[in-house]
Protein backbone atom coordinates (compact mmCIF):
# COMPACT_ATOMS: atom_id res chain seq x y z
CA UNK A 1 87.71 111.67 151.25
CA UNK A 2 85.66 110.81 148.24
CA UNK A 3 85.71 109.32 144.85
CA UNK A 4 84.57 110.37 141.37
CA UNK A 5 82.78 107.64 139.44
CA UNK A 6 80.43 107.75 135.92
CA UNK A 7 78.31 104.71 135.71
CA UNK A 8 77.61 102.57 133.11
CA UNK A 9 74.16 100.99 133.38
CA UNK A 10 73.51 97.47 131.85
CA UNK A 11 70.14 98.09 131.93
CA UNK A 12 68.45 101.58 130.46
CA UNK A 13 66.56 104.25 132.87
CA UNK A 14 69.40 105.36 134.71
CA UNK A 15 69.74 109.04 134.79
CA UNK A 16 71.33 111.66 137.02
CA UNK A 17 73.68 111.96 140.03
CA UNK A 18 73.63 110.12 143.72
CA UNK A 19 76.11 109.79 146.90
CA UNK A 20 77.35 106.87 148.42
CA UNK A 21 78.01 107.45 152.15
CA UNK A 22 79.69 105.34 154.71
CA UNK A 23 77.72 103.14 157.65
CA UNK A 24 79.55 104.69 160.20
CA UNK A 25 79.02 108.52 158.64
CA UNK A 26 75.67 110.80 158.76
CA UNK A 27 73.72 111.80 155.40
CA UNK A 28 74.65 115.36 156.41
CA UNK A 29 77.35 116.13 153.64
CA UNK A 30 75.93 113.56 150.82
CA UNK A 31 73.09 115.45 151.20
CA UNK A 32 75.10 118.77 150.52
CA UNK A 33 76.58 117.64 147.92
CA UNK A 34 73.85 115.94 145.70
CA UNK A 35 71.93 119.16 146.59
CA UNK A 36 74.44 121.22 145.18
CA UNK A 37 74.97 118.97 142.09
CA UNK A 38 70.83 119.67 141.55
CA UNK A 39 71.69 123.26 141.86
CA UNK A 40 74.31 122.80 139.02
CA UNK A 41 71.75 121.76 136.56
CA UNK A 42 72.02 117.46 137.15
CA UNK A 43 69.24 115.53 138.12
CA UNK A 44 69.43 114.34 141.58
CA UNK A 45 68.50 110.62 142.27
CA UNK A 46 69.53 109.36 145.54
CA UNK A 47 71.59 108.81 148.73
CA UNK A 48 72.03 105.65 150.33
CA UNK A 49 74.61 103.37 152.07
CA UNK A 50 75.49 100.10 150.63
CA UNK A 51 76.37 96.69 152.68
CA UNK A 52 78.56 94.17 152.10
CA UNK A 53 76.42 90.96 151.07
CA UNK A 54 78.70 88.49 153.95
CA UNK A 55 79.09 90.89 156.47
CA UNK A 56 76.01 93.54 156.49
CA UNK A 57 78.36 95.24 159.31
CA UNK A 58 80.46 96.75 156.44
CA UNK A 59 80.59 98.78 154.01
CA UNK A 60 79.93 97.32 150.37
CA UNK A 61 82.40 99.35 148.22
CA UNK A 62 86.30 98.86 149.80
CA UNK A 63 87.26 102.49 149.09
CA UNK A 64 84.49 103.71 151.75
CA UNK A 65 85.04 100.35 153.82
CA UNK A 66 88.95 100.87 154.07
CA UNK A 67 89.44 104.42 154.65
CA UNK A 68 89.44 104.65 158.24
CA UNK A 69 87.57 106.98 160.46
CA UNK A 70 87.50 109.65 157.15
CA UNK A 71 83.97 110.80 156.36
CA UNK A 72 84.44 108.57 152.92
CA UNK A 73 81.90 109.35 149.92
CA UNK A 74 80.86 107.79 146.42
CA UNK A 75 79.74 110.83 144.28
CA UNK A 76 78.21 109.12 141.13
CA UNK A 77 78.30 112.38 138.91
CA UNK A 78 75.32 110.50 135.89
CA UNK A 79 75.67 107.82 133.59
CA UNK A 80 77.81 107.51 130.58
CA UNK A 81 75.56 105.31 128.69
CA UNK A 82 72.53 108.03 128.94
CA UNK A 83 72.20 110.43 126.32
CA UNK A 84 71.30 113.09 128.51
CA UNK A 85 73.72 112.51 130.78
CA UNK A 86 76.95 112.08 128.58
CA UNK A 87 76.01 115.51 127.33
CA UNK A 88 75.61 117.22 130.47
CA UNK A 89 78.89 115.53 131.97
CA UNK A 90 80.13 116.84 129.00
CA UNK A 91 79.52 120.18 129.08
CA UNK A 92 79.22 120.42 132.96
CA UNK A 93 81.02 117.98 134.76
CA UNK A 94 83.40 121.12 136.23
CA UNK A 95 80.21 123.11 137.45
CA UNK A 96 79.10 119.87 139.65
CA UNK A 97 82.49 119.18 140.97
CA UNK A 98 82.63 122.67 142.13
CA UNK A 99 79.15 121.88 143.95
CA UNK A 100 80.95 119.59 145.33
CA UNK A 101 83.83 121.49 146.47
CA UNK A 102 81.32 124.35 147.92
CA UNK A 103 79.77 120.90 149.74
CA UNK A 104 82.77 120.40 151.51
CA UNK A 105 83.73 124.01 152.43
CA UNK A 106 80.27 124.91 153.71
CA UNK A 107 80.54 121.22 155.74
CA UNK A 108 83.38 122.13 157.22
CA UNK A 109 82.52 125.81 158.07
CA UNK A 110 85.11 127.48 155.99
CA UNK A 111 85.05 130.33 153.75
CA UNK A 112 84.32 129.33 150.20
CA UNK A 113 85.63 131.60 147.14
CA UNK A 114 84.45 130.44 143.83
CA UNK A 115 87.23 129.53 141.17
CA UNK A 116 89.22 132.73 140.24
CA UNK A 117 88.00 134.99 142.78
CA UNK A 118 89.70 137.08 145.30
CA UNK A 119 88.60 136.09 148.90
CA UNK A 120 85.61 138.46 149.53
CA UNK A 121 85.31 139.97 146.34
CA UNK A 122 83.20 138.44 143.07
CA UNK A 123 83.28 138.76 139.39
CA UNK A 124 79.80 139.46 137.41
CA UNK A 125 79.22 136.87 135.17
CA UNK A 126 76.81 137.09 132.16
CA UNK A 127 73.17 136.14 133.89
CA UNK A 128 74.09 137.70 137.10
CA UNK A 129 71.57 139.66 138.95
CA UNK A 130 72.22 141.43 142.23
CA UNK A 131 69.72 139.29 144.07
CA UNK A 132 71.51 135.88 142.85
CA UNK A 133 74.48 137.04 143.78
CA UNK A 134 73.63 138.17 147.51
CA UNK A 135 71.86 135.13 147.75
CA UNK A 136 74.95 133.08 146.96
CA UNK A 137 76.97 135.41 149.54
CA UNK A 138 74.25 135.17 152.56
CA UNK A 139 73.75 138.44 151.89
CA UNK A 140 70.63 141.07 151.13
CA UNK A 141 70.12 143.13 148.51
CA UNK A 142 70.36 146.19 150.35
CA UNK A 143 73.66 144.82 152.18
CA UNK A 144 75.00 143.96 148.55
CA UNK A 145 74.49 147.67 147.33
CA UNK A 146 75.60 149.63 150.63
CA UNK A 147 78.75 147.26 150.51
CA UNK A 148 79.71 148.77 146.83
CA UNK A 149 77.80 152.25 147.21
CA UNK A 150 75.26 150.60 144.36
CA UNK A 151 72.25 153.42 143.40
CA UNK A 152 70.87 150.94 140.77
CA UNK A 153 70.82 147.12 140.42
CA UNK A 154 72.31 147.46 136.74
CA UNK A 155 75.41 145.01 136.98
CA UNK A 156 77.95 144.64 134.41
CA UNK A 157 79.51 141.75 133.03
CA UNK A 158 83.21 141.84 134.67
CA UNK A 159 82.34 144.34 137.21
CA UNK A 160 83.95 143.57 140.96
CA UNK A 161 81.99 143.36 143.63
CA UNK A 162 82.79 143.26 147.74
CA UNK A 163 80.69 140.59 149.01
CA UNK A 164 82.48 140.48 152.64
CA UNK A 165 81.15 142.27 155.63
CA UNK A 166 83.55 144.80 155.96
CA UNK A 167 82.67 147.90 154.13
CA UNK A 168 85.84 147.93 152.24
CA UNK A 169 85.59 149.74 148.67
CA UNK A 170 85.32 147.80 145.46
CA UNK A 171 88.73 147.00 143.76
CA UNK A 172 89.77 149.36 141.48
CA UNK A 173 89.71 148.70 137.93
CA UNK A 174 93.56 149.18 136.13
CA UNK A 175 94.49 152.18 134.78
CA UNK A 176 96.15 151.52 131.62
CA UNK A 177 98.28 154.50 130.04
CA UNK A 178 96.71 156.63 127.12
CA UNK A 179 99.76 155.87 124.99
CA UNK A 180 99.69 152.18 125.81
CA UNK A 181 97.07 149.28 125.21
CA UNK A 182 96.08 145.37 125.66
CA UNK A 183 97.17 142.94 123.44
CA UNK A 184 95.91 139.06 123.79
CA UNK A 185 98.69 136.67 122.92
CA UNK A 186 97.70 134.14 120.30
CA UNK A 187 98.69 131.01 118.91
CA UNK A 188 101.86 131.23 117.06
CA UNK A 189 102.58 134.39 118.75
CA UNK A 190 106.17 134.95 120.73
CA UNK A 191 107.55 138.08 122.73
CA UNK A 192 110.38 138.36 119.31
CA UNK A 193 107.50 138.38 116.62
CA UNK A 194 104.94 140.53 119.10
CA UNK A 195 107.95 143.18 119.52
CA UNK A 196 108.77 143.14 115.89
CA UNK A 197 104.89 143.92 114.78
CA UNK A 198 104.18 146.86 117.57
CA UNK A 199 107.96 148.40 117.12
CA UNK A 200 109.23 147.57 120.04
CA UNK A 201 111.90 145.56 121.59
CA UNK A 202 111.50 142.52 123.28
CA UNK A 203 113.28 143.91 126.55
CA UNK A 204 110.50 146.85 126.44
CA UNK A 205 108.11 144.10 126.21
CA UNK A 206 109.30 142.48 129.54
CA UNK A 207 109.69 144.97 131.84
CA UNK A 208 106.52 146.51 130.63
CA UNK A 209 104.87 143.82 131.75
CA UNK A 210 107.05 142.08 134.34
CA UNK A 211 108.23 139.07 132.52
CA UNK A 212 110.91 137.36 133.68
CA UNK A 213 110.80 134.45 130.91
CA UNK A 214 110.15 134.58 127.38
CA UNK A 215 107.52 131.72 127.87
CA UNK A 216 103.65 132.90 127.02
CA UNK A 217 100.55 131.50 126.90
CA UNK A 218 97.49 131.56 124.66
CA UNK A 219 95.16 134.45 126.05
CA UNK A 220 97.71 136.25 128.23
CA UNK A 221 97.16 139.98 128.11
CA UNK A 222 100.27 142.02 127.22
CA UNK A 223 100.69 146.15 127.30
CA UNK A 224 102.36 147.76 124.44
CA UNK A 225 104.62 150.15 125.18
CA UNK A 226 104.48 153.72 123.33
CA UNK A 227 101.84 153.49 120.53
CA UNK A 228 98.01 153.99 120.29
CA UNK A 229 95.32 151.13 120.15
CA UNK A 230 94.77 150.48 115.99
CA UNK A 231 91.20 151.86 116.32
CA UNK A 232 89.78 150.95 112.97
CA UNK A 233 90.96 147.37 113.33
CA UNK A 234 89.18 147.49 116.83
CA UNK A 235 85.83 148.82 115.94
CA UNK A 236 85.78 146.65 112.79
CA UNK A 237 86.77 143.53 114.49
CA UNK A 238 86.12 141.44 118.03
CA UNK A 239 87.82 138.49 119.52
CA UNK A 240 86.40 134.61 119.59
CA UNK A 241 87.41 132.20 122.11
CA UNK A 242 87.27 128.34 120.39
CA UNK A 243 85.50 126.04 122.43
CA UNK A 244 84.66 122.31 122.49
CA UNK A 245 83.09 121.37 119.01
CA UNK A 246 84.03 124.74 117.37
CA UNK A 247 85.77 124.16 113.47
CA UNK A 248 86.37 126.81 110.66
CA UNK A 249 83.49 126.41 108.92
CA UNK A 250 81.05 127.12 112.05
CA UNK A 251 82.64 130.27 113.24
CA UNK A 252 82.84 131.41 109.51
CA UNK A 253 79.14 131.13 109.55
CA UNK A 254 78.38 131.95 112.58
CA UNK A 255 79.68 135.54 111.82
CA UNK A 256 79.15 135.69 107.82
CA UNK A 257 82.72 135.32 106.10
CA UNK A 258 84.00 132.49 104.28
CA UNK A 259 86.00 130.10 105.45
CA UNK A 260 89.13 131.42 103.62
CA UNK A 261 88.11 135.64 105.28
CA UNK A 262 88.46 133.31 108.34
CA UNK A 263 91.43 132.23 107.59
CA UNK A 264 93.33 135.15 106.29
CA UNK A 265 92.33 137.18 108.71
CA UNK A 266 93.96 135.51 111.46
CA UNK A 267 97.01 134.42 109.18
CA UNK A 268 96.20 130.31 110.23
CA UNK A 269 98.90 128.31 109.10
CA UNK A 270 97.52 125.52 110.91
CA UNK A 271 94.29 124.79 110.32
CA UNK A 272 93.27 122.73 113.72
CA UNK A 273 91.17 124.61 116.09
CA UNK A 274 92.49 124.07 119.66
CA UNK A 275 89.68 125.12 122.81
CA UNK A 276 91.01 128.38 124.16
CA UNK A 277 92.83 129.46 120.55
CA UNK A 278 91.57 133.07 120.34
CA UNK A 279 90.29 134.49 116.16
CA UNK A 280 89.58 137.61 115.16
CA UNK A 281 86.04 137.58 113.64
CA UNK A 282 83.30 140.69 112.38
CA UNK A 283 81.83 142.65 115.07
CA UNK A 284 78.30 141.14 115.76
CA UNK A 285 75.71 143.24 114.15
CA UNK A 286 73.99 145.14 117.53
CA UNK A 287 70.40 145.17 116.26
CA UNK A 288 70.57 141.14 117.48
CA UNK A 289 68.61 140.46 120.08
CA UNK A 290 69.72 138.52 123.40
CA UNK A 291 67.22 136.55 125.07
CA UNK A 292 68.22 134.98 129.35
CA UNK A 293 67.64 131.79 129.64
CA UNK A 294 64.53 131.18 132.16
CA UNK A 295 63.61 128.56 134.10
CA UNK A 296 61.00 125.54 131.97
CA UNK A 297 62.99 127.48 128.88
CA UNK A 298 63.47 124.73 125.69
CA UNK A 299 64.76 125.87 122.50
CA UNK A 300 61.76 124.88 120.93
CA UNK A 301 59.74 127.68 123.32
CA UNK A 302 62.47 130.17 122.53
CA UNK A 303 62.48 130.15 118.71
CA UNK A 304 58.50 129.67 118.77
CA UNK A 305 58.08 132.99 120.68
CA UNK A 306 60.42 134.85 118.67
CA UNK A 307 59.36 133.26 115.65
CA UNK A 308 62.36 131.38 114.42
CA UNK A 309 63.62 127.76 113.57
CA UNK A 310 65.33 125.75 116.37
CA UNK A 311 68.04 125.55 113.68
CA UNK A 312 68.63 129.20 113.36
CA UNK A 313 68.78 129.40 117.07
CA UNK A 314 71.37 126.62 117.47
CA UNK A 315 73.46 128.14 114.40
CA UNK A 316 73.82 131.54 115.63
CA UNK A 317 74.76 130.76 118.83
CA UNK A 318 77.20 127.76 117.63
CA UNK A 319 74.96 124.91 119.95
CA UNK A 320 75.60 121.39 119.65
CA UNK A 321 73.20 120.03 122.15
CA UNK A 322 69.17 120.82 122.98
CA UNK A 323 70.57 121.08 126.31
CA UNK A 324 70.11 124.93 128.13
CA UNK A 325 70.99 126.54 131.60
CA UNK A 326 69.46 129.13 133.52
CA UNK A 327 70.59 132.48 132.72
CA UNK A 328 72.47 131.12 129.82
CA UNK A 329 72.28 134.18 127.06
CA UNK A 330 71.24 133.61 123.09
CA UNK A 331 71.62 135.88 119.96
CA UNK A 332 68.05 135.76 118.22
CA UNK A 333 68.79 135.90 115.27
């Protein structure tokens, strides 16, 4: 068992992450699991085991010292009162839990499948290269391309790979009709008013798509019965995903329409921006440039090599912090 703790430092200097194990435990797993949280992008400061000042026969800390025969943990994830830190907890604290999780599972010799995946198959995420990903499977290269019947190592984002050792074949991508197409739900939206704009009925709606409520959520993907895709509006147009720190006036910029454009374009009634609400923005112009994040990268490198401001890098790609991961993409602008 374990427990998730920030610290706050009364003193400055304190910076990254470190595991408390128990007396009576090895450093096998904290070990794991700091390494893991390194791995995530945190810096890693320590393990160590902590006595109790009147009885150096016992654990210091009573939710190690009371827990039994349980392999019992501290994982100290940074500290809130660091600058660095808060932002990194901030933006990451999900990726180092899941180093965590992967800690545990690899511990215990069972089969770890990252969040969202289908046991023995993986997504391609954006910064994905073949070798990464056979890397993260125990795999080889060579293994990774036989398993999919790969002739190139060009990977695209979204693609489904079989990372298991059976040579089972990729899963197929979903056919979707000619006469039907996608449509994301978004806020405001309900199965009556979705119907009433596409011409349908909301019973056509449901058993399209295998509803058995009328509940939906922000993002869901829905097939429209009986009509074509609007092409204009999708060639002219792309989708945005709000996330943390997003407003109005940043998108707007971000893709060169006023604020009101913004607005009346995606009919807002409301004008607070929840993470996850999806707008429909310009397409991006394609001439722009994307740059991979490498390792040593700083902002300051990046828009000195491509001879641009640090401003204009953070504003086109909507940053808030100096902070940058590996294989994280950027618009140049």
């Amino acid at each position: 068992m374990g427990e998730i703790h920030l610290s706050l430092l009364t003193s400055a200097g304190g910076e990254g992450a470190e595991v408390v194990y128990a007396l009576r435990n090895t450093p096998t797993l904290a070990n794991m699991i700091l390494n893991n949280i390194g791995e995530a992008g945190q810096v890693k400061r320590k393990i160590y085991q902590r006595r109790l000042p009147e009885n150096p026969n016992k654990d210091y800390y009573y939710i190690i010292r009371d827990t039994g025969n349980a392999e019992a943990l501290l994982v100290e994830y940074g500290f809130i009162d660091n600058v660095k830190d808060a932002a990194k907890l901030r933006n990451n604290l999900e990726n180092y839990v899941e180093g965590v999780v992967k800690a545990i599972a690899d511990y215990a010799n069972y089969p770890y499948t990252p969040p969202g995946e289908v046991s023995g198959y993986y997504t391609v995420k954006r910064g994905d290269t073949l070798y990464k990903i056979a890397n993260q499977f125990n795999l080889s290269v060579a293994e990774l391309k036989a398993l999919n019947n790969l002739t190139s190592d060009t990977l695209k984002i979204g693609q489904k790979l079989n990372v298991s050792s059976s040579m089972e074949p990729p899963i197929p991508e979903p056919q979707i009709p000619q006469n039907e197409f996608i449509y994301k739900v978004q806020k405001g939206d309900t199965l009556y008013k979705i119907a009433n704009d596409f011409g349908t009925s909301v019973d056509e709606l449901k058993n399209i798509n295998n509803l058995t409520s009328n509940t939906l959520m922000i993002g869901q993907e829905l097939l429209i019965p009986g009509i074509s895709a609007p092409e204009e509006e999708m060639d002219e147009y792309s989708i945005y995903t709000v996330k943390k720190g997003d407003s109005l006036w940043a998108i707007a910029k971000n893709y060169n329409i006023s604020v009101d454009d913004l607005i009346n374009l995606n009919n807002l009634t409301d004008l607070t921006l929840q993470i996850g609400d999806q707008l429909k923005v310009p397409q991006k112009d394609i001439s722009e440039n994307i740059y991979t994040v490498k390792s040593g990268d700083t902002l300051w490198s990046i828009a000195r090599e491509n001879n641009v401001s640090v401003s204009e890098l953070k504003e086109a790609n909507n940053l808030s912090s100096n902070l940058l991961s590996i294989g994280q993409q950027l618009i140049l602008p």
